[in-house]
Structure formats: C-alpha cells, structure tokens
N, C-alpha and C. Protein backbone atom coordinates (compact mmCIF):
# COMPACT_ATOMS: atom_id res chain seq x y z
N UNK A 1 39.99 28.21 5.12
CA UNK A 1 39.17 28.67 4.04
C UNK A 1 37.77 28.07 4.12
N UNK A 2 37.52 26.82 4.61
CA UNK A 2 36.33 25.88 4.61
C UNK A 2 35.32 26.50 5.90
N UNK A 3 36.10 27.33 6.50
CA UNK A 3 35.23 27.77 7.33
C UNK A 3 34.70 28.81 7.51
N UNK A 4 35.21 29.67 6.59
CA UNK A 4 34.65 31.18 6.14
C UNK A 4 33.46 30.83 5.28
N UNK A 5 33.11 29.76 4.40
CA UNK A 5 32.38 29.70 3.78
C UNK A 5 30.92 29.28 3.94
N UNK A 6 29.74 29.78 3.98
CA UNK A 6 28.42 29.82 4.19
C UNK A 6 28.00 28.60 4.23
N UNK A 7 27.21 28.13 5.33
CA UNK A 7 26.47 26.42 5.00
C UNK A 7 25.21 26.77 4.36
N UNK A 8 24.62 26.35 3.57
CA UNK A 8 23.29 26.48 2.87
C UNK A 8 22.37 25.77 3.74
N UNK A 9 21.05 25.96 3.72
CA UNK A 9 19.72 25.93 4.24
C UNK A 9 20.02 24.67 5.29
N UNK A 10 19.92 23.68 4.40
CA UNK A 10 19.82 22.17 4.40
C UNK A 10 20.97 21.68 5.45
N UNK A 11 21.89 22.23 5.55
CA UNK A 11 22.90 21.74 6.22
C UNK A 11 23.03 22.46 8.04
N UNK A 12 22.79 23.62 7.88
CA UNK A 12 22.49 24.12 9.23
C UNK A 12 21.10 23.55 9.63
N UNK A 13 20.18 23.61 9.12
CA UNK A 13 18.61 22.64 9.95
C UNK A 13 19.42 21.44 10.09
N UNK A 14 19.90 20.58 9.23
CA UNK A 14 20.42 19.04 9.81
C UNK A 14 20.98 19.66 11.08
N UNK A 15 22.35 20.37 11.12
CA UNK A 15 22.64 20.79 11.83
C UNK A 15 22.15 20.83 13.84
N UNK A 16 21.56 22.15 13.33
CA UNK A 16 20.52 22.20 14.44
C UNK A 16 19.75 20.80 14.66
N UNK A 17 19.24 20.36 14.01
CA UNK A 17 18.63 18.91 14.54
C UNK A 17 18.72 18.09 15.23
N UNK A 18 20.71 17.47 13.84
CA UNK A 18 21.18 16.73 15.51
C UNK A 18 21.50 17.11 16.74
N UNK A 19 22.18 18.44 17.02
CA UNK A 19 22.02 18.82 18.34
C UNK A 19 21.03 18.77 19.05
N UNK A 20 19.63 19.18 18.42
CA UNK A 20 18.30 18.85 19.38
C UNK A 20 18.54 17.75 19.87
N UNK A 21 19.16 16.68 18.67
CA UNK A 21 18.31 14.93 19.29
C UNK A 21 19.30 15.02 20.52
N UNK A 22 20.56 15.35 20.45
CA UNK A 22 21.26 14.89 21.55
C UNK A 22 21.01 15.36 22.73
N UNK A 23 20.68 16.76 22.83
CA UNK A 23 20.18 17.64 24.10
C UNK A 23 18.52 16.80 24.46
N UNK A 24 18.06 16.06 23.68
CA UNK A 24 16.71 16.21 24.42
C UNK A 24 16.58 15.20 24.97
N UNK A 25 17.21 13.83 25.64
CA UNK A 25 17.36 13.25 26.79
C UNK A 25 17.55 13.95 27.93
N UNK A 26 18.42 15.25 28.24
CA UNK A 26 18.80 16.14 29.14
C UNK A 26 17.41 16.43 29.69
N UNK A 27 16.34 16.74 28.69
CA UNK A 27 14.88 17.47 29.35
C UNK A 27 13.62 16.97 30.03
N UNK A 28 13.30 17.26 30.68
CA UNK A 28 12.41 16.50 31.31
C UNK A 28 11.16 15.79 30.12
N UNK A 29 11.21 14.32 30.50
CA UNK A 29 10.21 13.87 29.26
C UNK A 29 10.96 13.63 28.01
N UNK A 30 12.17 14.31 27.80
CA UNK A 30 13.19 13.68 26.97
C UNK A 30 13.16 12.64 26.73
N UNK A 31 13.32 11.59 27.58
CA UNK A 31 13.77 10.07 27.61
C UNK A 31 12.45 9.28 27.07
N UNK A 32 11.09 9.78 27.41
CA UNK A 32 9.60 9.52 26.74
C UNK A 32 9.91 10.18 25.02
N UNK A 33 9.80 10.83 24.91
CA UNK A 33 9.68 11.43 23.36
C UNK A 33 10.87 10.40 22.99
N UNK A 34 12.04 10.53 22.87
CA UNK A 34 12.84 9.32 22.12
C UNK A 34 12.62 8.02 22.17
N UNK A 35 11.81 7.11 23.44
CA UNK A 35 11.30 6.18 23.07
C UNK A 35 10.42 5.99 22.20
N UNK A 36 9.48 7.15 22.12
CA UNK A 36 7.89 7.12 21.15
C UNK A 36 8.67 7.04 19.78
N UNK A 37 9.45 8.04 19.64
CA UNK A 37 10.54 7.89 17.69
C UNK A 37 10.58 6.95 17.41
N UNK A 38 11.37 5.66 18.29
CA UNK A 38 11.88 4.45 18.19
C UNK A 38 11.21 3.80 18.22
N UNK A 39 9.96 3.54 18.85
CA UNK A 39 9.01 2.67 18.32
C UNK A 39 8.64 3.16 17.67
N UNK A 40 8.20 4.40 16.60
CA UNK A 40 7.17 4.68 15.25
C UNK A 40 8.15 4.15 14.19
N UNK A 41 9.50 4.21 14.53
CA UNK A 41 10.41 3.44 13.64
C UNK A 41 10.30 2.39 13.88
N UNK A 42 10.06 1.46 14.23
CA UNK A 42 10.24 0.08 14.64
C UNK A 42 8.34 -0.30 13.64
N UNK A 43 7.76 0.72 13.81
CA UNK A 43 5.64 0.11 13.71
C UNK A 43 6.18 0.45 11.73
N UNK A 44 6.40 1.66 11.82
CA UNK A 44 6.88 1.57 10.19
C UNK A 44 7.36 0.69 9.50
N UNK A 45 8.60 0.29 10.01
CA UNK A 45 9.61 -0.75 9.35
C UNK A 45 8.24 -2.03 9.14
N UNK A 46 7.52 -2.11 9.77
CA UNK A 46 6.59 -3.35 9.95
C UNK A 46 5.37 -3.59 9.32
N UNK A 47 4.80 -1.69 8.85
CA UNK A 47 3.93 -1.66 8.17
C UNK A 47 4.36 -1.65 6.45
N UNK A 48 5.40 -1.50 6.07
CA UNK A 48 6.29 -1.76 5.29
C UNK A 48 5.98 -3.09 4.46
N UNK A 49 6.68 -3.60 5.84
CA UNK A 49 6.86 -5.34 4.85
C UNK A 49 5.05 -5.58 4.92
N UNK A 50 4.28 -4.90 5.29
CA UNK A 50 3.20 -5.61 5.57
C UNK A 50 2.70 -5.24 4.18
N UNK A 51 2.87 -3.87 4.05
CA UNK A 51 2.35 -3.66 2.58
C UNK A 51 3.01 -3.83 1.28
N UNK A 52 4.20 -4.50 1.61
CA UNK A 52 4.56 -4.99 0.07
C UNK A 52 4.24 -6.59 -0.40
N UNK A 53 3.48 -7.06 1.24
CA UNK A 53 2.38 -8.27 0.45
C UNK A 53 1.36 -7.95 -0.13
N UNK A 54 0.93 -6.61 0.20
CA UNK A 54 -0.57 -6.27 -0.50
C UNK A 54 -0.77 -6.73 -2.08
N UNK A 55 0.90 -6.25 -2.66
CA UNK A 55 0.78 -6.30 -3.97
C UNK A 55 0.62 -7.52 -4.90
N UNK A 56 1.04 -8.68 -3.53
CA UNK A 56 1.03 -10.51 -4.22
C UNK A 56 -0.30 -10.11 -4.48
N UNK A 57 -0.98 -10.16 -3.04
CA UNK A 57 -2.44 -10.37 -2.88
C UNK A 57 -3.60 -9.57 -3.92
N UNK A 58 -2.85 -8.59 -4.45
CA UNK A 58 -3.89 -8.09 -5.81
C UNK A 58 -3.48 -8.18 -6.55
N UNK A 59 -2.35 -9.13 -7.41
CA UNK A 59 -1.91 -9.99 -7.95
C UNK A 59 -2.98 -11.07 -8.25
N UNK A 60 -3.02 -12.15 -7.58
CA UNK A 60 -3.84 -12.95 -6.74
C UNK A 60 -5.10 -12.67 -7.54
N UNK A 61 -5.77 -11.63 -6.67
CA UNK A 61 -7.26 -11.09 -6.90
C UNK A 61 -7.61 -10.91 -8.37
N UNK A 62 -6.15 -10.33 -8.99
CA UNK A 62 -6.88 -10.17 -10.32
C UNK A 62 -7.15 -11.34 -11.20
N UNK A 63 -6.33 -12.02 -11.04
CA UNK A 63 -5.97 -13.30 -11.88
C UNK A 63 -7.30 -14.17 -11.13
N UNK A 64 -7.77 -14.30 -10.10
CA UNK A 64 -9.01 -15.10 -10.02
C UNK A 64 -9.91 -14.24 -10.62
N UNK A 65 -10.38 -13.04 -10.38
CA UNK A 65 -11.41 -12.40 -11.57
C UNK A 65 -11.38 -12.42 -12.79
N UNK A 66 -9.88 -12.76 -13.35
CA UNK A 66 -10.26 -13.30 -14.63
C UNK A 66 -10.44 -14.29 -15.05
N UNK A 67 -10.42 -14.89 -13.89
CA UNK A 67 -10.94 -16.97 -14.03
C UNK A 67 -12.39 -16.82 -13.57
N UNK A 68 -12.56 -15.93 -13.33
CA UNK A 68 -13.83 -16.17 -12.57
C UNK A 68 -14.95 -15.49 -14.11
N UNK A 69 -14.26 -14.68 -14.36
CA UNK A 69 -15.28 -13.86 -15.99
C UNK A 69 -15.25 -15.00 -16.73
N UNK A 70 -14.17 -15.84 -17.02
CA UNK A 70 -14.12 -16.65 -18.09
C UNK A 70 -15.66 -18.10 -17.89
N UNK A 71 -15.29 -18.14 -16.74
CA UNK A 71 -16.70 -19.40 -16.03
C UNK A 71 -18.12 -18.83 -16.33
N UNK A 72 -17.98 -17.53 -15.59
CA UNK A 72 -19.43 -16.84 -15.61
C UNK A 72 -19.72 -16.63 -17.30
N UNK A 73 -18.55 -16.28 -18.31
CA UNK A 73 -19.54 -16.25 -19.48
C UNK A 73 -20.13 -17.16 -20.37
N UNK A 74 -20.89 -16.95 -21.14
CA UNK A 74 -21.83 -18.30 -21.87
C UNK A 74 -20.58 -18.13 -23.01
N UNK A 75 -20.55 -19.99 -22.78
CA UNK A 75 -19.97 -20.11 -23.95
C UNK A 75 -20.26 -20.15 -25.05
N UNK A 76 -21.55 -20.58 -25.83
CA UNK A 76 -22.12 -20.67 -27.13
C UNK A 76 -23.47 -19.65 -26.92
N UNK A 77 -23.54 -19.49 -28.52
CA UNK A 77 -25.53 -19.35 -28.84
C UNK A 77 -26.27 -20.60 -28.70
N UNK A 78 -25.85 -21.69 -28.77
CA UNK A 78 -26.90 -22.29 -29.38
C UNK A 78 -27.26 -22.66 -27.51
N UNK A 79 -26.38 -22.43 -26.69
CA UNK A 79 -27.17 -22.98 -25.31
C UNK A 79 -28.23 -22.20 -24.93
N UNK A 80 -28.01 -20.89 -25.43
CA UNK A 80 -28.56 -19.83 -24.90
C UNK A 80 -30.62 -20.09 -26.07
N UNK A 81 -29.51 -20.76 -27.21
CA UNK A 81 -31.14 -21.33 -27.68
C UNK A 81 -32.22 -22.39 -27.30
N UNK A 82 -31.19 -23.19 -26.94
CA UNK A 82 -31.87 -24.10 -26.29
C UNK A 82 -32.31 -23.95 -24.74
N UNK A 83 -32.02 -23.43 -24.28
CA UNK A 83 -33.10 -22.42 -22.95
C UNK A 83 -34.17 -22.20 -23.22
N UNK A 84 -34.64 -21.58 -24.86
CA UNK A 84 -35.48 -21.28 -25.08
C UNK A 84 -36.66 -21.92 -24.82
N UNK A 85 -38.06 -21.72 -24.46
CA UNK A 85 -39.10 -22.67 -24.10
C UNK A 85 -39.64 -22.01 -26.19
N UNK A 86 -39.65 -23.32 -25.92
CA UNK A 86 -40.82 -23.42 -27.61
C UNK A 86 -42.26 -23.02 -28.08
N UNK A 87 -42.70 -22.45 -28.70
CA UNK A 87 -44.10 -22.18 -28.63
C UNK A 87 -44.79 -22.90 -29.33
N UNK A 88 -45.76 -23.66 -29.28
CA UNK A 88 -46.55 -24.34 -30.42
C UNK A 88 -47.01 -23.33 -31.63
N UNK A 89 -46.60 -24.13 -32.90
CA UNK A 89 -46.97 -22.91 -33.83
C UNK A 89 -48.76 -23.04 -33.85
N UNK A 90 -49.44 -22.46 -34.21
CA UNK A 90 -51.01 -22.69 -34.33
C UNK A 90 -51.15 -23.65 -35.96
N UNK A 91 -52.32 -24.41 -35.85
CA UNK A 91 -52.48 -25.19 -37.66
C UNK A 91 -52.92 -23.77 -38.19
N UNK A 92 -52.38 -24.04 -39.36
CA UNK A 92 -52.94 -23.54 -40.78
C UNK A 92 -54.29 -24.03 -41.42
C-alpha cells in the first residue's frame, strides 16, 4: 500500500539529490567538487563560532560608550560658569 502512494515535492528532490551525491565521485572532477563541499563546510562551521564572538564584542562596545558619555559630560553649571572670563563692569 506504501508504495502506491505519491511522494510529495520535497521528498523526491531529497531523493534525487542523494543519488546525485553518490554518483558524482564516479565523474570526472567528481572527487574535486566533493572536496570543495567539505571544506565550505568545514570554513562555515568556523565562520560561525567566529561570529557569535561578534556579539561579546558589541556588548563590550556599548557599555564603554556609555562610560565614555558619562566622562565626556559636564557635570555641573557652575563649572561651566566659572570658565567664564569676567568683564570689568565700567564706574558709574
């Protein structure tokens, strides 16, 4: 009965697929193309872990920019008054 019954889309492309992978050592240059897979799997797996440090590191970044706003701003008025250069008033 299981075999009268239709495979849907998804299952014949898998299908067909793995048969490709297995036939295509047989072809000339075969044995090149399955090495190139295996290393883009191997550079992935690597760019991976590489980028789930990114996220310490702007972590990191933000938390010094907000140490860094807190330094850069003036803390009072009155410093910002006393900067001031004074003018002599003129006599009356």
């Amino acid at each position: 009965m299981a075999k009268n019954q239709p495979k849907d889309i998804l299952s014949r492309v898998a299908d067909l697929g793995e048969e490709a992978l297995h036939k295509l050592p047989s072809f000339p240059g075969g044995d090149r193309v399955m090495e190139v897979v295996n290393q883009s799997r191997t550079r992935l797996d690597e760019m991976q872990k590489r980028l789930r440090g990114l996220d310490v590191l702007e972590t990191r970044v933000d938390q010094l920019e907000k140490r860094l706003a807190k330094l850069e701003k003036p803390t009072s008025t009155k410093s910002a008054a006393a900067k001031k250069p004074t003018t002599p008033k003129p006599p009356a």
